[in-house]
Protein backbone atom coordinates (compact mmCIF):
# COMPACT_ATOMS: atom_id res chain seq x y z
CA UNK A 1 -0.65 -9.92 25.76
CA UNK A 2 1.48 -8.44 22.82
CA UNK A 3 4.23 -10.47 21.53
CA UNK A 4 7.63 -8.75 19.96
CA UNK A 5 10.67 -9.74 18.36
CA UNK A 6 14.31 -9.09 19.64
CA UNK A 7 17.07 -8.26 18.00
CA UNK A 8 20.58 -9.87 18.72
CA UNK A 9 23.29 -8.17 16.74
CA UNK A 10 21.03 -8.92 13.45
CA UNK A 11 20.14 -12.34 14.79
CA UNK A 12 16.23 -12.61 15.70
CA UNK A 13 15.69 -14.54 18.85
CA UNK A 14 11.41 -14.42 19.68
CA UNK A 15 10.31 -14.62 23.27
CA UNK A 16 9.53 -17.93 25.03
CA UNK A 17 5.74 -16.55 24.62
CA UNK A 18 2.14 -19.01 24.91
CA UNK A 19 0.75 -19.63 21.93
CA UNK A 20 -1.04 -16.32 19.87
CA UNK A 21 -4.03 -17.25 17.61
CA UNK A 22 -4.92 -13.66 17.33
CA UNK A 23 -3.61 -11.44 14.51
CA UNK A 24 -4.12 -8.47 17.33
CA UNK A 25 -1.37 -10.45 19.29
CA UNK A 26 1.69 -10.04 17.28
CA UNK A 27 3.41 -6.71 17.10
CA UNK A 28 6.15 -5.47 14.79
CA UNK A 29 7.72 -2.16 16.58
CA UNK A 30 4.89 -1.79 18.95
CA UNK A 31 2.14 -1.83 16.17
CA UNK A 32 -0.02 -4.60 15.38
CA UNK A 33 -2.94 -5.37 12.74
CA UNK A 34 -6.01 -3.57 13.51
CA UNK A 35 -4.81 -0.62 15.41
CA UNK A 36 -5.23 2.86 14.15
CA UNK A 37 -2.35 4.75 13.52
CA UNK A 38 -3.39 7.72 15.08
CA UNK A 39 -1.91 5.96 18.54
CA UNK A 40 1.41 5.86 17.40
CA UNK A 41 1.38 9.21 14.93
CA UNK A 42 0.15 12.60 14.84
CA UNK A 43 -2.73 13.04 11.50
CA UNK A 44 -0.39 15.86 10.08
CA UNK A 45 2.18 13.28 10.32
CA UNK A 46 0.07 10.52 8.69
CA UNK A 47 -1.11 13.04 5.92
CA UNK A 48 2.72 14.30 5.00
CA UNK A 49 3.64 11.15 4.41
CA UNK A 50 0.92 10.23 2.15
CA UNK A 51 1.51 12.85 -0.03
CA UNK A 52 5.38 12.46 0.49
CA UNK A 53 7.01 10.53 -2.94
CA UNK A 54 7.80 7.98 -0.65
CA UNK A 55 4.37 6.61 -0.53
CA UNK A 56 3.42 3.56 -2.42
CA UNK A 57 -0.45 3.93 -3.84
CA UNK A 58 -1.55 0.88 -5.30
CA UNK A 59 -3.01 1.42 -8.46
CA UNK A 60 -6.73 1.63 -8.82
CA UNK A 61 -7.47 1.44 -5.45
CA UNK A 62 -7.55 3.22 -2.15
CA UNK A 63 -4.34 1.22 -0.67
CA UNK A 64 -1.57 3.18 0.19
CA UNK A 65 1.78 1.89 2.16
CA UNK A 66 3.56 4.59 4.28
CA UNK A 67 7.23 4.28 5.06
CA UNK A 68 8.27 4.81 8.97
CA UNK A 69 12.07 5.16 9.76
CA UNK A 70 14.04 6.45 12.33
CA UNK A 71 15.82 9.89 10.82
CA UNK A 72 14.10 12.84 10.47
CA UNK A 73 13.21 12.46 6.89
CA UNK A 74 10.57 10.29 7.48
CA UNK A 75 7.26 11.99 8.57
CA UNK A 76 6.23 9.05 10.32
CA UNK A 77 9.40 9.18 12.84
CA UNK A 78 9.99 6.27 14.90
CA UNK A 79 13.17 4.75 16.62
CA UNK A 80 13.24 1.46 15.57
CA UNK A 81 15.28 -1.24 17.95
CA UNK A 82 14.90 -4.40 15.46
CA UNK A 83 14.50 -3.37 11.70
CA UNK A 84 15.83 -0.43 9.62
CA UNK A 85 12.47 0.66 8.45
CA UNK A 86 8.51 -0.32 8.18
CA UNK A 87 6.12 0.14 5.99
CA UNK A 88 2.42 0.16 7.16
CA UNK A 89 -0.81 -0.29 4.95
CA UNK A 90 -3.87 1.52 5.35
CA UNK A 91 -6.70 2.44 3.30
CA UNK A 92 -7.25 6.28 2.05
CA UNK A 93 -10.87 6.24 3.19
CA UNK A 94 -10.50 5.24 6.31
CA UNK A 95 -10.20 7.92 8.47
CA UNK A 96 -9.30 6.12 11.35
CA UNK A 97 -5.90 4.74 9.32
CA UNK A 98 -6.62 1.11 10.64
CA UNK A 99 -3.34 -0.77 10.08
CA UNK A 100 -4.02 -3.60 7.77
CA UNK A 101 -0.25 -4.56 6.95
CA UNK A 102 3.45 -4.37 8.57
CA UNK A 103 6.38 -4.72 7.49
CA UNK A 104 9.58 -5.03 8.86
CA UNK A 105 12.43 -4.31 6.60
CA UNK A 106 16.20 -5.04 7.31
CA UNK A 107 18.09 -3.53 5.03
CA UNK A 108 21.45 -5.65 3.74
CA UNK A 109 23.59 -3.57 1.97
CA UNK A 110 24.24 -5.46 -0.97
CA UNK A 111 25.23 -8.25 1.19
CA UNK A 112 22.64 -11.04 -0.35
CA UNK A 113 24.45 -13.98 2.04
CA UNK A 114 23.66 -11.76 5.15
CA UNK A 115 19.87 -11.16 3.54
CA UNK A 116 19.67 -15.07 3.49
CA UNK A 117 21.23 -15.90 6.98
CA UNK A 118 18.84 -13.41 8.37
CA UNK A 119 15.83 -14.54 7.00
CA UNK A 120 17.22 -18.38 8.15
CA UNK A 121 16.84 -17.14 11.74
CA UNK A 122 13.44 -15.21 12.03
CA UNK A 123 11.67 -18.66 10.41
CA UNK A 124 13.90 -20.80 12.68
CA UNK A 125 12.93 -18.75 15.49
CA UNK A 126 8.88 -18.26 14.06
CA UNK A 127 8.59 -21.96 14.15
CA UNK A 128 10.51 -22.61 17.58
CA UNK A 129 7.44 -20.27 19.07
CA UNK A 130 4.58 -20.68 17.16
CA UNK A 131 3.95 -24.82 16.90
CA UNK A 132 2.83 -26.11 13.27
CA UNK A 133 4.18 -23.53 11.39
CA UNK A 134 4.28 -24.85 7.80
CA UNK A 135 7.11 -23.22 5.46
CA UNK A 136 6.25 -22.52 1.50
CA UNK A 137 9.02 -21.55 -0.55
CA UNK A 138 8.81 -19.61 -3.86
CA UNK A 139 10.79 -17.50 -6.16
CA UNK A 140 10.33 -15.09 -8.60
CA UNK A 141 11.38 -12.19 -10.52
CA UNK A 142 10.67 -8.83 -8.74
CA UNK A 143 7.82 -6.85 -10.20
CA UNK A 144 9.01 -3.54 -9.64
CA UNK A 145 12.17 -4.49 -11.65
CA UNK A 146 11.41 -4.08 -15.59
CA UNK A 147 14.55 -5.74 -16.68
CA UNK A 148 13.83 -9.17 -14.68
CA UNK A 149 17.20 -9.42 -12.96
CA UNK A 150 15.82 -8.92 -9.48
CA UNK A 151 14.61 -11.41 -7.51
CA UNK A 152 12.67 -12.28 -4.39
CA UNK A 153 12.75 -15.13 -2.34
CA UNK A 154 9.89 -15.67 -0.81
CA UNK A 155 8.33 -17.80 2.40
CA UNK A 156 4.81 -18.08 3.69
CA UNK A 157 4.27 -19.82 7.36
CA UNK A 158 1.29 -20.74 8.37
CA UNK A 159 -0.12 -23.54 11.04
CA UNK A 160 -4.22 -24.39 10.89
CA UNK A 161 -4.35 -23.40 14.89
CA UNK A 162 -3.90 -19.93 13.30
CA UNK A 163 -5.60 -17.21 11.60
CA UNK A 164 -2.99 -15.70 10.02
CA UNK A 165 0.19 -16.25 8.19
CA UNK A 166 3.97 -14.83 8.12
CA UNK A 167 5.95 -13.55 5.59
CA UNK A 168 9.37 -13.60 5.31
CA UNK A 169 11.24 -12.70 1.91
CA UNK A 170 14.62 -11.75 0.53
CA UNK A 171 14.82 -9.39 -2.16
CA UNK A 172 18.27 -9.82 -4.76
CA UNK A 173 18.47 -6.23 -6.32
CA UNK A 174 20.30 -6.04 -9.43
CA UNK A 175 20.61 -2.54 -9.32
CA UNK A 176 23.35 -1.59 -6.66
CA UNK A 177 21.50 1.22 -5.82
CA UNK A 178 18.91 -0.59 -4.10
CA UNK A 179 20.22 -2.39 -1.19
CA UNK A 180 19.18 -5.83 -1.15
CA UNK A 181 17.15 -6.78 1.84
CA UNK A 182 15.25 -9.21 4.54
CA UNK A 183 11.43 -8.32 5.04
CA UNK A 184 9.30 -9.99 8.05
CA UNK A 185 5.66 -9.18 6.86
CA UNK A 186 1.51 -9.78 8.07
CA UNK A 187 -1.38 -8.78 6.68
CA UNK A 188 -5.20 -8.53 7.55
CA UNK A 189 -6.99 -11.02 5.39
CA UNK A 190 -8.68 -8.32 3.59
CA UNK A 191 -5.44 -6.75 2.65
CA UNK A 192 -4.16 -10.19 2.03
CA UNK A 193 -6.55 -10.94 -0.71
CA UNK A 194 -6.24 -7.37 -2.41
CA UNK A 195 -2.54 -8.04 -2.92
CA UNK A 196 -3.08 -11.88 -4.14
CA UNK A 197 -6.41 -11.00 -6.41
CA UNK A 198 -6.35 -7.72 -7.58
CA UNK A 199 -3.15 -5.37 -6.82
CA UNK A 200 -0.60 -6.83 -9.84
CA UNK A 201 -4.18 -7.57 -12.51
């Protein structure tokens, strides 16, 4: 059974769903951890957009994040119903494009207090349907952002009865044009380490 997330005017309200212990389970827009992308894209679309500048290659690795939106500009076209746009990790030697990340991004508009209320309802509604969820709160200044005045706010969930973990984050851009924004992100473990061990070395 695949579980999904609704959209209320930009509230997030999740299913009255049994409880998911399996990574596999939870879906973002229809794709989930561990599928290949080839069953939601064509491989001339999943090869434009990994040349496209929109791409983000981690350095010194074979990590790559692909942006999907719902205009035509993206390669990876998609009409989203609950978040402006993803963005999907795979690995560049994997020529099955297994999905080891999602995100779902909801973009703000410079509106930080409507970042923060939105990110106050997706964790309200995470823990009303997945028992045990444990928030941790952090802060810090955005890497991306040389002069430091950026921030993110982030939150990790996570309950032992499961094997993976939520993230939900508000980024404060300094630079108006950025548009602040709410993310609702999972990874595979293996992607998970990379990011906390080796990505920002």
């Amino acid at each position: 059974m695949k579980f999904f997330l609704i959209t209320l005017i930009f509230f997030f309200n999740i299913q009255s769903l049994s409880k998911a212990d399996d990574i596999r389970d939870f879906e973002i827009e229809g794709m989930s951890i561990g599928d290949s992308l080839l069953e939601h894209f064509s491989k001339k679309s999943i090869e434009d957009e990994i040349r496209s500048e929109f791409s983000y290659k981690y350095e010194n690795s074979n990590w790559v994040q692909l942006g999907v939106g719902s205009t035509k500009d993206f390669p990876l076209f998609k009409k989203l119903d609950r978040f402006d746009e993803l963005g999907i990790t795979i690995k560049l030697d994997d020529k099955n494009y297994t999905i080891h990340g999602v995100i779902g991004d909801i973009l703000c508009h410079n509106d930080i207090n409507k970042c923060m209320l939105v990110k106050d309802e997706i964790i309200k509604d995470l823990k009303n349907t997945f028992a045990g969820l444990k928030v941790k709160s952090w802060k810090k200044k955005h890497r991306m952002d040389k002069t430091g005045k950026s921030i993110v706010y982030g939150n990790t969930l996570s309950a032992d009865s499961l094997e993976f973990k939520f993230s939900v984050s508000v980024y404060d851009m300094a630079d108006d044009r950025y548009n602040d924004s709410t993310q609702l992100s999972i990874n595979s473990k293996e992607l998970e380490n990379f990011i906390k061990y080796e990505a920002y070395k």
